[in-house]
N, C-alpha and C. Protein backbone atom coordinates (compact mmCIF):
# COMPACT_ATOMS: atom_id res chain seq x y z
N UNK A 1 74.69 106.42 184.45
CA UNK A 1 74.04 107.56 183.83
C UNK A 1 75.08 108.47 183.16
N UNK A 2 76.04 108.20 183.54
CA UNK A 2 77.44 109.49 183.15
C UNK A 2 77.86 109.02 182.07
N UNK A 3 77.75 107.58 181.25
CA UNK A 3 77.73 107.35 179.65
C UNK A 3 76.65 107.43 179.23
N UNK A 4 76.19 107.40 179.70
CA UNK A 4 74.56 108.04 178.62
C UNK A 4 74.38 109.30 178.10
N UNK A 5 74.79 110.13 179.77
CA UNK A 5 75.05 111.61 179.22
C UNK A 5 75.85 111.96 178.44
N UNK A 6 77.37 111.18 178.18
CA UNK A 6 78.06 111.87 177.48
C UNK A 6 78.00 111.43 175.91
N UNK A 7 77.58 110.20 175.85
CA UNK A 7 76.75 109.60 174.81
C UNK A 7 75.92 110.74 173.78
N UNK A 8 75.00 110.95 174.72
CA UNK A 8 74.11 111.96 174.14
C UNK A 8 74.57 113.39 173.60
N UNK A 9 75.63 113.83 174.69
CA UNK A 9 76.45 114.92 174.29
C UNK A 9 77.31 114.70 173.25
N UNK A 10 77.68 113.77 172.95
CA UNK A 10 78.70 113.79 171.57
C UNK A 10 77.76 113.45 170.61
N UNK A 11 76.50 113.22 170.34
CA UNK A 11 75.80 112.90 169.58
C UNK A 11 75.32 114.49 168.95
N UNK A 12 74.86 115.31 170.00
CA UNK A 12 74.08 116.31 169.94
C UNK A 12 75.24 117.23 169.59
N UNK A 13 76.91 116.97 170.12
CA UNK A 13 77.92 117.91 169.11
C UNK A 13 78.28 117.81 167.84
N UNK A 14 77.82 116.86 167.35
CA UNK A 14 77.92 115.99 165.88
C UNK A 14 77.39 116.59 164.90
N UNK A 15 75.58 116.89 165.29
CA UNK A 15 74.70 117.39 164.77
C UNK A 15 74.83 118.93 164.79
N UNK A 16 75.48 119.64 166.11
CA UNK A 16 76.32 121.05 166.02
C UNK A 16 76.75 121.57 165.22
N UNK A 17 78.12 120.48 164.94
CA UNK A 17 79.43 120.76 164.19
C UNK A 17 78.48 120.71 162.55
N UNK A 18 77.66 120.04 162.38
CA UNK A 18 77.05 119.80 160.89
C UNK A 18 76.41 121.77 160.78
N UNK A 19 75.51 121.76 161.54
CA UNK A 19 74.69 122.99 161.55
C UNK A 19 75.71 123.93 161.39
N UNK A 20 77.02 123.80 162.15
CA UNK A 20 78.05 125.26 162.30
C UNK A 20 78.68 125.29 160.84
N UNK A 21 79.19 123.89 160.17
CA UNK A 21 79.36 123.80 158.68
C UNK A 21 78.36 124.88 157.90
N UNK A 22 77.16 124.70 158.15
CA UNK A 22 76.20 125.33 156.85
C UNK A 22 76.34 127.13 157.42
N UNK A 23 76.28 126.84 158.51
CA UNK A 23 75.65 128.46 158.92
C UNK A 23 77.27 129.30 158.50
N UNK A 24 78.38 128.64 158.43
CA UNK A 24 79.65 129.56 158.47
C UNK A 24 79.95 128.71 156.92
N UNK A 25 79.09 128.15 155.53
CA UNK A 25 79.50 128.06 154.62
C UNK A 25 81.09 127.26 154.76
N UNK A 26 81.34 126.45 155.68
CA UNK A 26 82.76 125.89 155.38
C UNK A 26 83.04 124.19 155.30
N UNK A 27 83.16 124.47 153.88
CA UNK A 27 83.18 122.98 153.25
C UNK A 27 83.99 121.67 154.08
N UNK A 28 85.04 122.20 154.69
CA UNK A 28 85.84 121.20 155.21
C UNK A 28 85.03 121.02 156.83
N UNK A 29 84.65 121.63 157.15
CA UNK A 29 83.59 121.36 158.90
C UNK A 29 82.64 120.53 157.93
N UNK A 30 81.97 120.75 156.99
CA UNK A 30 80.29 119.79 156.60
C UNK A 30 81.46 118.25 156.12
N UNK A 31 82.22 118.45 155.70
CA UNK A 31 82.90 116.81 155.13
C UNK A 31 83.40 116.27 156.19
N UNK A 32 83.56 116.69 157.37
CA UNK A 32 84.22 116.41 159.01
C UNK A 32 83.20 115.81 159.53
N UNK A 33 82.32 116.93 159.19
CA UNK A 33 80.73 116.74 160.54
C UNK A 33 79.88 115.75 159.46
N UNK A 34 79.93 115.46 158.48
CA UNK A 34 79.36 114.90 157.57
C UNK A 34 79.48 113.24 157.86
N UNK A 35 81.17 113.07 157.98
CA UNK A 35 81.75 111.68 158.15
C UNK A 35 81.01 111.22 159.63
N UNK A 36 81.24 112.04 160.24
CA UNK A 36 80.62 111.69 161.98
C UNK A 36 79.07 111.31 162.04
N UNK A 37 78.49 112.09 161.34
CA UNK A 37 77.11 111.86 160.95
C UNK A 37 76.65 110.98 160.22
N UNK A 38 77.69 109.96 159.76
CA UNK A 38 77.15 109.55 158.60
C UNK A 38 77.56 107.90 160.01
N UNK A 39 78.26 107.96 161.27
CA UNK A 39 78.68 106.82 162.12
C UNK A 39 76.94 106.97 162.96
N UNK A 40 76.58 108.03 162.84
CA UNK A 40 75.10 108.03 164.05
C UNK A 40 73.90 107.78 163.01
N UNK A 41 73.76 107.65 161.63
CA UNK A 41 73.18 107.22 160.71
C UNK A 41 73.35 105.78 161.11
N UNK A 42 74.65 105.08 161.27
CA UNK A 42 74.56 103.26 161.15
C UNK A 42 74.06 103.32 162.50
N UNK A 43 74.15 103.97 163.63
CA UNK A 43 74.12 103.25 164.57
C UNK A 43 71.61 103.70 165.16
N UNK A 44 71.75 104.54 164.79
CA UNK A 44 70.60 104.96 164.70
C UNK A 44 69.58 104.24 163.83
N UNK A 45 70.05 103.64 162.93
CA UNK A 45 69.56 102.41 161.64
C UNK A 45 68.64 103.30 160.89
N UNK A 46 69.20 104.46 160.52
CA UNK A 46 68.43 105.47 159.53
C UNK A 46 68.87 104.77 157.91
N UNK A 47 68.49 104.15 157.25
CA UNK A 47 68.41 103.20 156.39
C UNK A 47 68.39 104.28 154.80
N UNK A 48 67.94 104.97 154.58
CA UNK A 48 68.48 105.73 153.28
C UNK A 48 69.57 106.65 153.68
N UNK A 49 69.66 107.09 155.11
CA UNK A 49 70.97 107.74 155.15
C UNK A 49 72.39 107.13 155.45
N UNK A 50 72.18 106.06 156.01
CA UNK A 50 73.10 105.09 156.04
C UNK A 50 73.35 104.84 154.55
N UNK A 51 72.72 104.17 153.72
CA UNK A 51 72.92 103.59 152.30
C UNK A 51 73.57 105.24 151.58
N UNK A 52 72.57 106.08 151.67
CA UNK A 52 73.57 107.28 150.55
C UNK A 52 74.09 108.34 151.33
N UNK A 53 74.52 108.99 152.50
CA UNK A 53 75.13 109.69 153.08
C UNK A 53 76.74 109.31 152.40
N UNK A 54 77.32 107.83 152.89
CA UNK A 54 78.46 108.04 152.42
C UNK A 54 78.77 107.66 151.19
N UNK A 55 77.93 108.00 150.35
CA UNK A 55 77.96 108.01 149.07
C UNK A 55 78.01 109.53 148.78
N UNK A 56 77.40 110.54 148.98
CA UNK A 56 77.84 111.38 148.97
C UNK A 56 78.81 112.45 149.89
N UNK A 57 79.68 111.34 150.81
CA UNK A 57 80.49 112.23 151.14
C UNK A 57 82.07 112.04 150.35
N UNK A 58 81.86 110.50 150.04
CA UNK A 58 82.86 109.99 149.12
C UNK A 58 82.92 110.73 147.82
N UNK A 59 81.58 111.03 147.21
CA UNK A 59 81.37 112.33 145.94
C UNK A 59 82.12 113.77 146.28
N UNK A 60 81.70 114.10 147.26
CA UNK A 60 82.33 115.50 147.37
C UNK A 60 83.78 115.38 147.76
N UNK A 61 84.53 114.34 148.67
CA UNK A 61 85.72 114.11 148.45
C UNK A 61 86.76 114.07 147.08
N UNK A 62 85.68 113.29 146.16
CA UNK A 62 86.31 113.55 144.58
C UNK A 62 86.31 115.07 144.15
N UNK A 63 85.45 115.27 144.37
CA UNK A 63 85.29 116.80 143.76
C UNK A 63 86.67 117.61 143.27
N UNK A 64 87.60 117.16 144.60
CA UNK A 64 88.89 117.87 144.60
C UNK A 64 89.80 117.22 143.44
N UNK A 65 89.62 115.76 143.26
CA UNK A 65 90.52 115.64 142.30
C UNK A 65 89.68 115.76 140.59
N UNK A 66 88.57 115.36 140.43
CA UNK A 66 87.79 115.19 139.50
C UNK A 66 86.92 116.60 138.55
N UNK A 67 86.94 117.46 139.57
CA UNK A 67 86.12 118.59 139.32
C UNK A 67 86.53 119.95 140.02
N UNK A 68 88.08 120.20 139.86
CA UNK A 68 89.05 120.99 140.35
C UNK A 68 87.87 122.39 140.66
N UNK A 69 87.13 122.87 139.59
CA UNK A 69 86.74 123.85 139.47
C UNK A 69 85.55 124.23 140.51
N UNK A 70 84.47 122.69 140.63
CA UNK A 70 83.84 122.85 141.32
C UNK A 70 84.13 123.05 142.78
N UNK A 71 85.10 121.91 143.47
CA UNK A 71 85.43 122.17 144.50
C UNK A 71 86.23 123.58 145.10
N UNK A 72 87.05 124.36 144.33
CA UNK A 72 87.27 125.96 144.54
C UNK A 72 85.88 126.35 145.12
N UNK A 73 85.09 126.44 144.02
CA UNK A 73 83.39 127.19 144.27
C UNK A 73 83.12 126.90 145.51
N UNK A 74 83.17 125.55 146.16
CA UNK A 74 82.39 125.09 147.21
C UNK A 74 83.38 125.60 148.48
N UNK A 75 84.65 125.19 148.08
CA UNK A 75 85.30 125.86 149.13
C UNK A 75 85.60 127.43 149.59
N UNK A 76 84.95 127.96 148.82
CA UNK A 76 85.07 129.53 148.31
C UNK A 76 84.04 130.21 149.46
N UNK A 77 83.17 129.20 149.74
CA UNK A 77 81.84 129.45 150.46
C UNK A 77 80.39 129.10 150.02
N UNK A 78 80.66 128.82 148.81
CA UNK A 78 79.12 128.60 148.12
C UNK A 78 78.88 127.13 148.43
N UNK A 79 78.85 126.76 149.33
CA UNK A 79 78.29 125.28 149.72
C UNK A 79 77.10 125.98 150.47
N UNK A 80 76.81 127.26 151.04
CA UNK A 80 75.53 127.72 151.65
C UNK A 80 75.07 128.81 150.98
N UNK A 81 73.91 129.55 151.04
CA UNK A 81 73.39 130.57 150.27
C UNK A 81 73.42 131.48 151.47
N UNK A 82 74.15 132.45 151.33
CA UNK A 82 74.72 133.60 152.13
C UNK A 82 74.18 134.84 151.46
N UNK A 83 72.97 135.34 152.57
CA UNK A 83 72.37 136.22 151.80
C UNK A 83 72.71 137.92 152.44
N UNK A 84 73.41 137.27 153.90
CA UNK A 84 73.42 138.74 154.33
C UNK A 84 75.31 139.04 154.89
N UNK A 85 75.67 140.16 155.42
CA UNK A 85 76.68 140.25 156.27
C UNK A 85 77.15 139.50 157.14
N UNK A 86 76.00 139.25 158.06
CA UNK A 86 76.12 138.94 159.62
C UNK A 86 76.42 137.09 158.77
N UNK A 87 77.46 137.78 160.34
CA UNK A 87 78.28 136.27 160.60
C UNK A 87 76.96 134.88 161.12
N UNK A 88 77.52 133.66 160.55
CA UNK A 88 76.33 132.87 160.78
C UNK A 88 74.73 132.53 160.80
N UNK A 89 75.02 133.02 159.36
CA UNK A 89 73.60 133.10 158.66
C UNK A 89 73.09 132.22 157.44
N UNK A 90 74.16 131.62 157.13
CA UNK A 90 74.15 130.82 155.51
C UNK A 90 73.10 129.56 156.02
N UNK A 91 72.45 129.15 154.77
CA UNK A 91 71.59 128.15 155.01
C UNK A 91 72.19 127.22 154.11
N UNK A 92 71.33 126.30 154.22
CA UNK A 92 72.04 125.13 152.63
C UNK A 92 70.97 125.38 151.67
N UNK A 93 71.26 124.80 150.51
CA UNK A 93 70.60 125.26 149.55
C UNK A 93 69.51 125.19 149.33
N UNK A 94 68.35 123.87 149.79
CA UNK A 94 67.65 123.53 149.87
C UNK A 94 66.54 124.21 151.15
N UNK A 95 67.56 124.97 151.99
CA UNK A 95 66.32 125.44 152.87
C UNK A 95 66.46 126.95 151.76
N UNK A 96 67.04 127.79 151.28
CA UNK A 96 67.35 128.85 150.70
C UNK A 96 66.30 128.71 149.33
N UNK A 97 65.96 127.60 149.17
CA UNK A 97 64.94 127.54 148.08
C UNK A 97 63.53 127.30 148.58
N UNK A 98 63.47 126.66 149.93
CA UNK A 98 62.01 127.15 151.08
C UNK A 98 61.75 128.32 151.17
N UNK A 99 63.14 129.19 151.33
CA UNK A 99 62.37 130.56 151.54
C UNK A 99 62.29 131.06 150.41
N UNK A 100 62.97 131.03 149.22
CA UNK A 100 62.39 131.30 148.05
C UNK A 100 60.36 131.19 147.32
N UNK A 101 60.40 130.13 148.08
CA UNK A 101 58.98 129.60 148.04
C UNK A 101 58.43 130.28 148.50
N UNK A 102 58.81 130.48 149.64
CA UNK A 102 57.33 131.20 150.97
C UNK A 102 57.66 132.50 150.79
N UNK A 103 58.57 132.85 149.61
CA UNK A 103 57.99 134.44 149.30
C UNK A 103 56.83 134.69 148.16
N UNK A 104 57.28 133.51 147.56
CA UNK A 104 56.02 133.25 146.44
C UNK A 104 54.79 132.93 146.87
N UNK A 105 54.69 132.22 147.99
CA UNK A 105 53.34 131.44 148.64
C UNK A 105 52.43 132.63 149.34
N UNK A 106 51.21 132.54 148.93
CA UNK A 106 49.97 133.43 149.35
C UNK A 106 49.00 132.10 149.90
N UNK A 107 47.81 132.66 150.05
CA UNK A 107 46.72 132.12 150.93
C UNK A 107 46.26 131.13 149.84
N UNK A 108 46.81 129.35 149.63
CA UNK A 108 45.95 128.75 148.84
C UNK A 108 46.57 129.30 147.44
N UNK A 109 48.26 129.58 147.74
CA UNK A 109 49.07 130.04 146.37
C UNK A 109 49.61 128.77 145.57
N UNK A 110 50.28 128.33 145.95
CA UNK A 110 50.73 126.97 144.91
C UNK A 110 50.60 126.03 145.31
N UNK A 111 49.31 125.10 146.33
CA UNK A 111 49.09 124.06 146.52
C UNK A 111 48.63 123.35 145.00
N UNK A 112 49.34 122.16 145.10
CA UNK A 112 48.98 121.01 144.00
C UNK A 112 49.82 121.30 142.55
N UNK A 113 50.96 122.19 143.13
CA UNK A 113 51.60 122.53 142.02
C UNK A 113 52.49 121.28 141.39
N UNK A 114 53.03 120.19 142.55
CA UNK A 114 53.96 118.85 142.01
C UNK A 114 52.98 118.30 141.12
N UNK A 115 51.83 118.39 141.14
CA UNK A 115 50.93 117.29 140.17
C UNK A 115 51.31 117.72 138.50
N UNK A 116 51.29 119.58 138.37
CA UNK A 116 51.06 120.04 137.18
C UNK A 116 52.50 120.50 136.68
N UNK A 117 52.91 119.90 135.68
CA UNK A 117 54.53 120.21 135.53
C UNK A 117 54.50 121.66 134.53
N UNK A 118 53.19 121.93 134.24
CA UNK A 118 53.41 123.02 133.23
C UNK A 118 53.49 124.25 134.53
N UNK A 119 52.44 123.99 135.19
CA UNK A 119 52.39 125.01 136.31
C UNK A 119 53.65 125.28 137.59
N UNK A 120 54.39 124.10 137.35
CA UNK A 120 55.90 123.99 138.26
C UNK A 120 56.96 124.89 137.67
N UNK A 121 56.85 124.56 136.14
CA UNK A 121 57.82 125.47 135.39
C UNK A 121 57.51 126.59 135.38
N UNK A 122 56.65 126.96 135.13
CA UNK A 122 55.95 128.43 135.28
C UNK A 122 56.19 129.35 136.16
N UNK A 123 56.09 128.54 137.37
CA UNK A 123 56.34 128.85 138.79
C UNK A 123 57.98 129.11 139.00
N UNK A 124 58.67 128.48 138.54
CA UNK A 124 60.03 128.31 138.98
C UNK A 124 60.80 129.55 137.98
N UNK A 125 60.16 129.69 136.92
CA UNK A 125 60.87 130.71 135.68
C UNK A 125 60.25 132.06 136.52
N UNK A 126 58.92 132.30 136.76
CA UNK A 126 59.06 133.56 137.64
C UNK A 126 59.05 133.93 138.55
N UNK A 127 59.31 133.29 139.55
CA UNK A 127 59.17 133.07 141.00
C UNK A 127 61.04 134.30 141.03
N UNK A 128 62.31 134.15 140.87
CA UNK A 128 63.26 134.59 140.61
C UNK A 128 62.97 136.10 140.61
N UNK A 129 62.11 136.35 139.35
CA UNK A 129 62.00 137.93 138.88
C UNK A 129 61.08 138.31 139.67
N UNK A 130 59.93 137.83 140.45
CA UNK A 130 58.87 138.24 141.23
C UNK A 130 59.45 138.88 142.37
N UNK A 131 60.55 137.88 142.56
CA UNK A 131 61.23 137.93 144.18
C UNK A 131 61.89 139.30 143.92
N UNK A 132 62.99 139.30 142.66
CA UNK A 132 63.66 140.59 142.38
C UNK A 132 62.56 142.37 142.43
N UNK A 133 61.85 141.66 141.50
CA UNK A 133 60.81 142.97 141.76
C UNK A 133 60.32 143.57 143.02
N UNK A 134 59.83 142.21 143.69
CA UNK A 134 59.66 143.15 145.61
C UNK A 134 60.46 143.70 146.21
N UNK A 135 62.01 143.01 146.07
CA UNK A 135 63.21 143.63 146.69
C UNK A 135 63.21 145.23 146.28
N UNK A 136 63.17 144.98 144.80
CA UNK A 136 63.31 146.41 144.00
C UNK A 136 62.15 147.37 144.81
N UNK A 137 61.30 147.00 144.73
CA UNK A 137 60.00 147.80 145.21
C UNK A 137 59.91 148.54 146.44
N UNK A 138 60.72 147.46 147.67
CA UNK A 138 60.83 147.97 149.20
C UNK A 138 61.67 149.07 149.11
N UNK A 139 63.32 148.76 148.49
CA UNK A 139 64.33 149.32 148.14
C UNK A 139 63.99 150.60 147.87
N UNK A 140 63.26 151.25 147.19
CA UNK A 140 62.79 152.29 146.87
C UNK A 140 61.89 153.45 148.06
N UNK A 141 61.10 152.38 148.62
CA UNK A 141 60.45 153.07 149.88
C UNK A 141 61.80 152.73 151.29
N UNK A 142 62.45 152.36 151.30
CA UNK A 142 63.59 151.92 152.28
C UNK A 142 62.67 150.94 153.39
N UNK A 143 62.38 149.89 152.50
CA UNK A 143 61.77 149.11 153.43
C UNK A 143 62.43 147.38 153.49
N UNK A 144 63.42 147.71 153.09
CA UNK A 144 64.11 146.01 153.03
C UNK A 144 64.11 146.15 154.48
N UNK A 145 64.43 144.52 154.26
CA UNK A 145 63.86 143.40 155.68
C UNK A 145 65.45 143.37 156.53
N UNK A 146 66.22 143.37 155.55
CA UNK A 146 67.81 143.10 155.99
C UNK A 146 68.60 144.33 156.64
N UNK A 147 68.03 144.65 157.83
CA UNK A 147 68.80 146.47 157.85
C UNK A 147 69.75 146.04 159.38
N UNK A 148 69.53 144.72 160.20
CA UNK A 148 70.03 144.22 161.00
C UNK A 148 71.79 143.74 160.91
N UNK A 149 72.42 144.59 161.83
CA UNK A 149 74.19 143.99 161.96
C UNK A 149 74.25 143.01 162.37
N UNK A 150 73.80 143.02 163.29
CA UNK A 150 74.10 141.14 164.32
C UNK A 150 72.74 140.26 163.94
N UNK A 151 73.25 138.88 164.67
CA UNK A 151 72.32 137.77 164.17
C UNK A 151 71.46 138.02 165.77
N UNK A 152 70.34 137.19 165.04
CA UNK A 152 68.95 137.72 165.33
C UNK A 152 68.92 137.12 167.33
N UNK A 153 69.87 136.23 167.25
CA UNK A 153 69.53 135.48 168.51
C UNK A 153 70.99 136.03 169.54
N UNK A 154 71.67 136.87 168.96
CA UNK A 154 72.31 137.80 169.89
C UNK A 154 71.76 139.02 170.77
N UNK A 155 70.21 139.36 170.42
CA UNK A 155 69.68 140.40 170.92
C UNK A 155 69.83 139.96 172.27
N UNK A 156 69.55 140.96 173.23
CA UNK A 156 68.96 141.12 174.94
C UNK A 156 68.20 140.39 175.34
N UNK A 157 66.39 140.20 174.11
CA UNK A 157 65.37 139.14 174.68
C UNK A 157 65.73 137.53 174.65
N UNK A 158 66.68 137.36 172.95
CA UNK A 158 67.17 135.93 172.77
C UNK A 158 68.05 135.53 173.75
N UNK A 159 68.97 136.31 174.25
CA UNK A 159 70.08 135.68 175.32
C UNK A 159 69.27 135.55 176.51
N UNK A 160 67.79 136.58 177.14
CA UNK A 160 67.65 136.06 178.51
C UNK A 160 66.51 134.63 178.24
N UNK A 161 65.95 134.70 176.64
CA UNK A 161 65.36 133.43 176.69
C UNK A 161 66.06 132.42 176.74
N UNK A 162 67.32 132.21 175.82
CA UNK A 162 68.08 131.25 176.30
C UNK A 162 68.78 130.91 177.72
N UNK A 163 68.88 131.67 178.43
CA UNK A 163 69.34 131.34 179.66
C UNK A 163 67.89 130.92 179.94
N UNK A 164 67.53 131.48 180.43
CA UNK A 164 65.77 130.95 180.68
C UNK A 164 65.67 129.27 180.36
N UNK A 165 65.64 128.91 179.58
CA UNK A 165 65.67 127.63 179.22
C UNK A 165 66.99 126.65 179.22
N UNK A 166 67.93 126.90 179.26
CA UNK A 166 69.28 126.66 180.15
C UNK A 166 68.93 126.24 181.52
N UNK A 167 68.56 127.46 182.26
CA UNK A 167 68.23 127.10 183.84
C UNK A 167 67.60 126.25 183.71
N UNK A 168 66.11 125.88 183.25
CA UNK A 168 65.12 124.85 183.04
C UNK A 168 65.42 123.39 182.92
N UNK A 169 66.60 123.00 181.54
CA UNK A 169 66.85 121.83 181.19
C UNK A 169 67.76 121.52 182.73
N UNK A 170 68.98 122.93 182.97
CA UNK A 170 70.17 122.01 184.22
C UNK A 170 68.99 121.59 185.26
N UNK A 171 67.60 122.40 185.78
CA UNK A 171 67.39 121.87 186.80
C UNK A 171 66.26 120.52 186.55
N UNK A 172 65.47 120.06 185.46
CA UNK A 172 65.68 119.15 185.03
C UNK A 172 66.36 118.08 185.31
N UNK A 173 67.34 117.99 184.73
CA UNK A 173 68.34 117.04 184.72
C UNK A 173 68.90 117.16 185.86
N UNK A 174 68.87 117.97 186.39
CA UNK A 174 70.01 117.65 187.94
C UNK A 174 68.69 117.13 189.44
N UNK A 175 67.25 117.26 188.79
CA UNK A 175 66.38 117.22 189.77
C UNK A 175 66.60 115.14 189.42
N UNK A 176 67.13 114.65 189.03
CA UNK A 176 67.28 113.12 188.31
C UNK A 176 68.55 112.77 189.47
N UNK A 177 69.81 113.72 190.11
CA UNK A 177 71.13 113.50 190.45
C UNK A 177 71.91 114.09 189.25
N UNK A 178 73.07 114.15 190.26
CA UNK A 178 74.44 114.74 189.39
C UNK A 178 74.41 114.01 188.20
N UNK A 179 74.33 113.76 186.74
CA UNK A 179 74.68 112.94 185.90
C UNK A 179 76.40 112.73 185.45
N UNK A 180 77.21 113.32 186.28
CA UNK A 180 78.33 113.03 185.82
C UNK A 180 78.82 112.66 187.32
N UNK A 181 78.35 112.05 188.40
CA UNK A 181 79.43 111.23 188.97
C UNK A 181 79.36 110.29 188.68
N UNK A 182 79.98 109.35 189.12
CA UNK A 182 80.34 107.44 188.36
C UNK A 182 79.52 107.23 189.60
N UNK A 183 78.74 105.97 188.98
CA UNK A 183 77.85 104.93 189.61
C UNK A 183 79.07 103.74 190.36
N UNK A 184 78.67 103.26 191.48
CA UNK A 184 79.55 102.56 192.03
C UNK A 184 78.48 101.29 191.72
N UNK A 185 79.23 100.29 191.16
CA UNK A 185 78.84 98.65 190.79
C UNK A 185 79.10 98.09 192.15
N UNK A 186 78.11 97.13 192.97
CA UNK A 186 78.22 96.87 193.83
C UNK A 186 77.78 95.14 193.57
């Protein structure tokens, strides 16, 4: 049981080290945690990420010699969309354009929009200035959303929920036996 566990634990630090890349914007942790991720892709038999993961980690490796300019940018921090102060907050780009969305999205707002490309463009040219205008709008009544120093899961309630669920998983797993003494082969 004590390689399984630790199995699982280097698996689940893999996927860490990737997440700690985006949230702290640092290009050289996502091309680290990227390569590692891209060994639990073959062994997991995830089949489009196996085939293009290291295709694009071999891309962004060029970057440095091929596209001097781009790679500065990325290493600069803009590999995540960093919208606030607080430390460990950057998303990747693609979730940063979800929430772009779901500021645009109302009740039954842009369903069936992939079908209509006139209505996608439409959407995408003012979706930008819509977003700017609400900011502008709160800004004025002092109602922005962003008035928080620390990240959200440093509060008092997030740390005793996480312990809370800490205690839960160790007794869990320890109600199974110790998982880290060695099994004796008999």
């Amino acid at each position: 049981m004590f390689k399984a566990m630790m199995s699982y634990l280097h698996r689940v630090e893999t996927i860490l080290f990737f997440v700690a890349a985006t949230r702290n914007a640092d290009l050289e942790l996502h091309l680290q945690a990227g390569e590692a991720l891209s060994k639990l892709f073959f062994s997991m038999d995830r089949i489009k990420y196996k085939r293009l993961w290291p295709r694009y980690i071999a891309d962004m490796h060029d970057l440095r010699i091929n596209h001097p300019q781009t790679w500065e940018e990325l290493h600069a921090g803009n590999i995540s969309v960093t919208k606030s102060v607080i430390p460990f907050v950057s998303v990747g780009a693609d979730h940063a354009c979800e929430h772009l969305n779901k500021l645009m999205k109302i009740r039954s707002g842009i369903i069936g929009i992939s079908n209509n490309a006139n209505a996608r463009q439409r959407f995408f040219m003012v979706t930008p200035e819509l977003s700017r205008l609400s900011k502008e709008f709160k800004s004025q009544f002092d109602m922005e959303a962003d008035r928080s120093t620390e990240h959200h899961e440093l509060g008092p309630s997030a740390v005793k929920r996480a312990h809370g669920t800490i205690d839960k998983i160790k007794a869990a797993i320890l109600s199974h036996g110790n998982p880290f003494t060695t099994e004796e082969v008999v």
